[in-house]
Protein backbone atom coordinates (compact mmCIF):
# COMPACT_ATOMS: atom_id res chain seq x y z
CA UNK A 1 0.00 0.00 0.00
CA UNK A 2 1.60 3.40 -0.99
CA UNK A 3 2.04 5.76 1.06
CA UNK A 4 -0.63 8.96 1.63
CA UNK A 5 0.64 12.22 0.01
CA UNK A 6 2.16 14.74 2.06
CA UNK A 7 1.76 17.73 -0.79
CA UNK A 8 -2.28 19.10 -0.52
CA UNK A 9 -0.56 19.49 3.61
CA UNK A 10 2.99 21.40 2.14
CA UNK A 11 1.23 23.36 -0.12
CA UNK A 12 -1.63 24.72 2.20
CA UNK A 13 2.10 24.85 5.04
CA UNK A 14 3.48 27.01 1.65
CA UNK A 15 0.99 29.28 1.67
CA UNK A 16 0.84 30.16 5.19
CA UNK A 17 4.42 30.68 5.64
CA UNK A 18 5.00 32.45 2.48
CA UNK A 19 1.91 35.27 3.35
CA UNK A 20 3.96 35.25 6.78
CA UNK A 21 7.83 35.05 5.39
CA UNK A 22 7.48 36.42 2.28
CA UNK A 23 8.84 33.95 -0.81
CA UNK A 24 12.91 34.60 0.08
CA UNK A 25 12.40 34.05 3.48
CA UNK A 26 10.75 30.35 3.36
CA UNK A 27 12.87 27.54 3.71
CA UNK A 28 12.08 23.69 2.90
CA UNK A 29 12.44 23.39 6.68
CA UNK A 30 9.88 25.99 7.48
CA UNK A 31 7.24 24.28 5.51
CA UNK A 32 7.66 21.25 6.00
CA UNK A 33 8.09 21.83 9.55
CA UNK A 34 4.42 23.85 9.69
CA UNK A 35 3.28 20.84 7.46
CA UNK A 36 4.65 18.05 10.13
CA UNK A 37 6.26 16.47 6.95
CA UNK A 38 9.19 14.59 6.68
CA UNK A 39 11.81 17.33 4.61
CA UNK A 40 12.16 14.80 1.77
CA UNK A 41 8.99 14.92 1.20
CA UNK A 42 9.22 18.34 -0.52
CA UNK A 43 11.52 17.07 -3.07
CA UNK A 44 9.72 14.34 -3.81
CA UNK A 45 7.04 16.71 -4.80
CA UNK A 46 8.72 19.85 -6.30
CA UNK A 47 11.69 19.71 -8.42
CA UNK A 48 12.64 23.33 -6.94
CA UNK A 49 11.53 25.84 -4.78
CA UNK A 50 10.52 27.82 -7.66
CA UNK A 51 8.20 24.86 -9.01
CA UNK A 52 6.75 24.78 -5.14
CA UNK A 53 6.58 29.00 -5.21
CA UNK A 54 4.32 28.37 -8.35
CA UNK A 55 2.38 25.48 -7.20
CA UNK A 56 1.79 28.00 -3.76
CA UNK A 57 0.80 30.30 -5.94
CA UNK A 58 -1.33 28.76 -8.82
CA UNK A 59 -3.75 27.53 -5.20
CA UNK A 60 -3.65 31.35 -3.93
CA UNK A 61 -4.76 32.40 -7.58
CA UNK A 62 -8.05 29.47 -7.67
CA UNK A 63 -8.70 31.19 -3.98
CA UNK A 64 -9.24 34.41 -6.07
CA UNK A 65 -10.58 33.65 -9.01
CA UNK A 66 -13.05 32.57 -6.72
CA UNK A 67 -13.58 35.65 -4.57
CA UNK A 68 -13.74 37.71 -8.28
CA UNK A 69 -16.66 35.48 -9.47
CA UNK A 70 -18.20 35.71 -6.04
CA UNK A 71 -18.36 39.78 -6.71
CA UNK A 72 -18.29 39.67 -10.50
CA UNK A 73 -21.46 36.95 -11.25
CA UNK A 74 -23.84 38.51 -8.65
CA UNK A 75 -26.04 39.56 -11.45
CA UNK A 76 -28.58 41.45 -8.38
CA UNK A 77 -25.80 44.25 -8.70
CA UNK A 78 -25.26 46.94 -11.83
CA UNK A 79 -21.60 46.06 -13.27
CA UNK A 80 -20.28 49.24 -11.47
CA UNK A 81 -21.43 47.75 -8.12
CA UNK A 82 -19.78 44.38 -8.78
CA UNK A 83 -16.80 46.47 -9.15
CA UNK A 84 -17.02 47.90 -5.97
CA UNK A 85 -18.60 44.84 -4.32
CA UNK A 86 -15.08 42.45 -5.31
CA UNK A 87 -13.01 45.46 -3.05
CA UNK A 88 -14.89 45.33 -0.62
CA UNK A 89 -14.97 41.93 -0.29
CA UNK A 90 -10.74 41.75 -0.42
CA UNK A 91 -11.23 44.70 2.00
CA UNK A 92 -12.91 42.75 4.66
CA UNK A 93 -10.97 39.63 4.33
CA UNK A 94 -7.48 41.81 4.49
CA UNK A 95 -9.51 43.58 7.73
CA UNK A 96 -9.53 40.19 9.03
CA UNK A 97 -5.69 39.67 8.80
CA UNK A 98 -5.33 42.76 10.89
CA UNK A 99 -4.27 44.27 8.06
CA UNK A 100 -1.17 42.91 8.10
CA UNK A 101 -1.40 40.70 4.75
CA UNK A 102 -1.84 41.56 1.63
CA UNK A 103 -1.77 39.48 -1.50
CA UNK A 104 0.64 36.82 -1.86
CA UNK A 105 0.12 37.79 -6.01
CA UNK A 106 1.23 41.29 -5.47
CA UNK A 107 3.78 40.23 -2.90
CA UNK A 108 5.48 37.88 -5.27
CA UNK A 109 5.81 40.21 -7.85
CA UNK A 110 7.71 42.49 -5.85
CA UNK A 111 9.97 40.10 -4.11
CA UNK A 112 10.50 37.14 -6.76
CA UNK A 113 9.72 39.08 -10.30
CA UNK A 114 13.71 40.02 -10.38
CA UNK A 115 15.14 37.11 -9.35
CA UNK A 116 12.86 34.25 -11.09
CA UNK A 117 12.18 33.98 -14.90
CA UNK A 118 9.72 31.04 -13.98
CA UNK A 119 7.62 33.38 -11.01
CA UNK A 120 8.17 36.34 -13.20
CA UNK A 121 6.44 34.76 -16.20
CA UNK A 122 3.33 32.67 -14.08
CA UNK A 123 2.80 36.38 -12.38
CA UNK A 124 2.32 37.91 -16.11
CA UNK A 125 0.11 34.81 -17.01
CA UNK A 126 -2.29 35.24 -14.00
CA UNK A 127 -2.53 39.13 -13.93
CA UNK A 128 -3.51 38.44 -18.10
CA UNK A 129 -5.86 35.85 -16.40
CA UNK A 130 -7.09 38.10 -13.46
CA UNK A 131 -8.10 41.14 -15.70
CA UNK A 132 -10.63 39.37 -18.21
CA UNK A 133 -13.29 38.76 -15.68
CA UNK A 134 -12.46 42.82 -14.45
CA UNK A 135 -12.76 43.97 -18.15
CA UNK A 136 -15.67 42.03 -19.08
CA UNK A 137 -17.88 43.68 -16.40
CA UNK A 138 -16.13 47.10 -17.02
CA UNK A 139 -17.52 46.69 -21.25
CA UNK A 140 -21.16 45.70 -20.01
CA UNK A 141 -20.48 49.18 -17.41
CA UNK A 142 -20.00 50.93 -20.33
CA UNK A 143 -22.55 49.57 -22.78
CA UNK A 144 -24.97 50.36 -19.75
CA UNK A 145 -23.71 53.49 -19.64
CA UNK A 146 -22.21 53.39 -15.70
CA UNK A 147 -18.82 54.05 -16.66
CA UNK A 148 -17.41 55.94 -19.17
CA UNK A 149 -16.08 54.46 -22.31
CA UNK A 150 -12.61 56.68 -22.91
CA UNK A 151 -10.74 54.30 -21.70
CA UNK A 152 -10.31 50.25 -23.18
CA UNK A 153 -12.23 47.76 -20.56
CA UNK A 154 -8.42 46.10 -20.48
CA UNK A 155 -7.03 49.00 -20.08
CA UNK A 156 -9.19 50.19 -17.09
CA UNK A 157 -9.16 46.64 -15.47
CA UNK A 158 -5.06 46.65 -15.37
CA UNK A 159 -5.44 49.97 -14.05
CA UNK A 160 -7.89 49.11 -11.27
CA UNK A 161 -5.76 45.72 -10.26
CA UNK A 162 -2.38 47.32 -10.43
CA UNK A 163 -3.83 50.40 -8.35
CA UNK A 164 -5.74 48.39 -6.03
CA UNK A 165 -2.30 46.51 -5.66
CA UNK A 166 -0.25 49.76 -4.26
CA UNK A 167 -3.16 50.79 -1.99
CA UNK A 168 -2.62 46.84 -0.42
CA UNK A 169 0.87 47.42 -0.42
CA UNK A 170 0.42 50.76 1.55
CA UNK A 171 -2.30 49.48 3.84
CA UNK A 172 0.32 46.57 5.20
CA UNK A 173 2.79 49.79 5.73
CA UNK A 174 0.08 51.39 7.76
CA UNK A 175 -1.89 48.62 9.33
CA UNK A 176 -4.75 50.28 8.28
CA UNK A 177 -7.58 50.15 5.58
CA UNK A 178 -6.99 53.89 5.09
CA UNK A 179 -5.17 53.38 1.81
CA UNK A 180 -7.63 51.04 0.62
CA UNK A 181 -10.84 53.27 1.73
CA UNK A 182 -8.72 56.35 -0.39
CA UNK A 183 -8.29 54.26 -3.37
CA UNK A 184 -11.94 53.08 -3.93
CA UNK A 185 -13.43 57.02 -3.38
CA UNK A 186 -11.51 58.39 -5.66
CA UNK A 187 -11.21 55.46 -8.35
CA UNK A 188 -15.17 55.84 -8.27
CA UNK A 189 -15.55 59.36 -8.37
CA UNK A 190 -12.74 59.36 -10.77
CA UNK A 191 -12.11 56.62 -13.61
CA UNK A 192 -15.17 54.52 -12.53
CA UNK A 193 -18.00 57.77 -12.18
CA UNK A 194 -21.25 57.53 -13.61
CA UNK A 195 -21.03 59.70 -16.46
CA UNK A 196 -23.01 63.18 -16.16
């Protein structure tokens, strides 16, 4: 009888001590340790710590693509609403965190964009990813007539997740939601008004 898998347990470890140690900062140990894994039990898994980083990071990314479709498919809001509803909803879980994490997509970029083609390049895939759903319900806003149509629905949506990215990065600064409150006031009364 083979033995039971130990990677579902070292990826869900991964992800907690990555949000907590950042991607430079976790060792094998670390997560295999938080896993209560035996430390060849990583390799037997991941070729790398790269290959693991993306693994860690392709399950963070299904988390979200949930939470967007959660805001994004509630068809009882106007498309400008759903907007506004998927922030808030990232607002209260980060409020839950104490404000303290952020997103582990927006923290990889900063920390392992530089120093890993393979992270750099999965990070460019999913923001390509992470934008349709944004754009799609930015078009029907502006076929409604809720936002205004200057602007390219893809061009708006990398706008609103790479802005929405440095108010999370300055809300773990602060340990506030300050930064995140800021951002969706004026991103509403600004780029996402109701046309006059």
């Amino acid at each position: 009888m083979p033995k039971p898998s130990n990677k579902d347990a070292i990826l869900d470890a991964g992800l907690k001590v990555m949000f907590r140690t950042g991607y430079h900062g976790t060792s094998v140990r670390d997560v295999t340790a938080a896993a209560g894994a035996p430390q060849g039990s990583f390799t037997n898994h991941f070729r790398s710590k790269e290959a693991f980083a993306s693994e860690v990071l392709n399950r963070y990314f299904e988390i979200t693509k949930g939470l967007v479709a959660e805001a994004l498919e509630d068809d009882s809001l106007t498309p400008r609403a759903r907007l506004r509803r998927y922030l808030d909803i990232i607002t209260g879980r980060l409020e839950a965190d104490g404000y303290g994490r952020g997103c582990l997509i927006g923290d990889l970029s900063l920390e392992a964009a530089g120093s890993s083609e393979m992270l750099r390049s999965r990070l460019g895939e999913i923001f390509a990813e992470w934008r349709m759903p944004f754009a799609a319900c930015i078009r029907e806003a502006q076929a409604s007539g809720e936002i205004d149509s200057e602007f390219e629905p893809e061009e708006l949506a990398d706008f609103l997740l790479a802005s929405w990215q440095g108010a999370i990065l300055r809300m773990k600064v602060d340990r506030t939601p300050r930064a995140l409150e800021r951002f969706k006031t004026i991103a509403f009364k600004t780029v996402f008004r109701e046309p006059t």
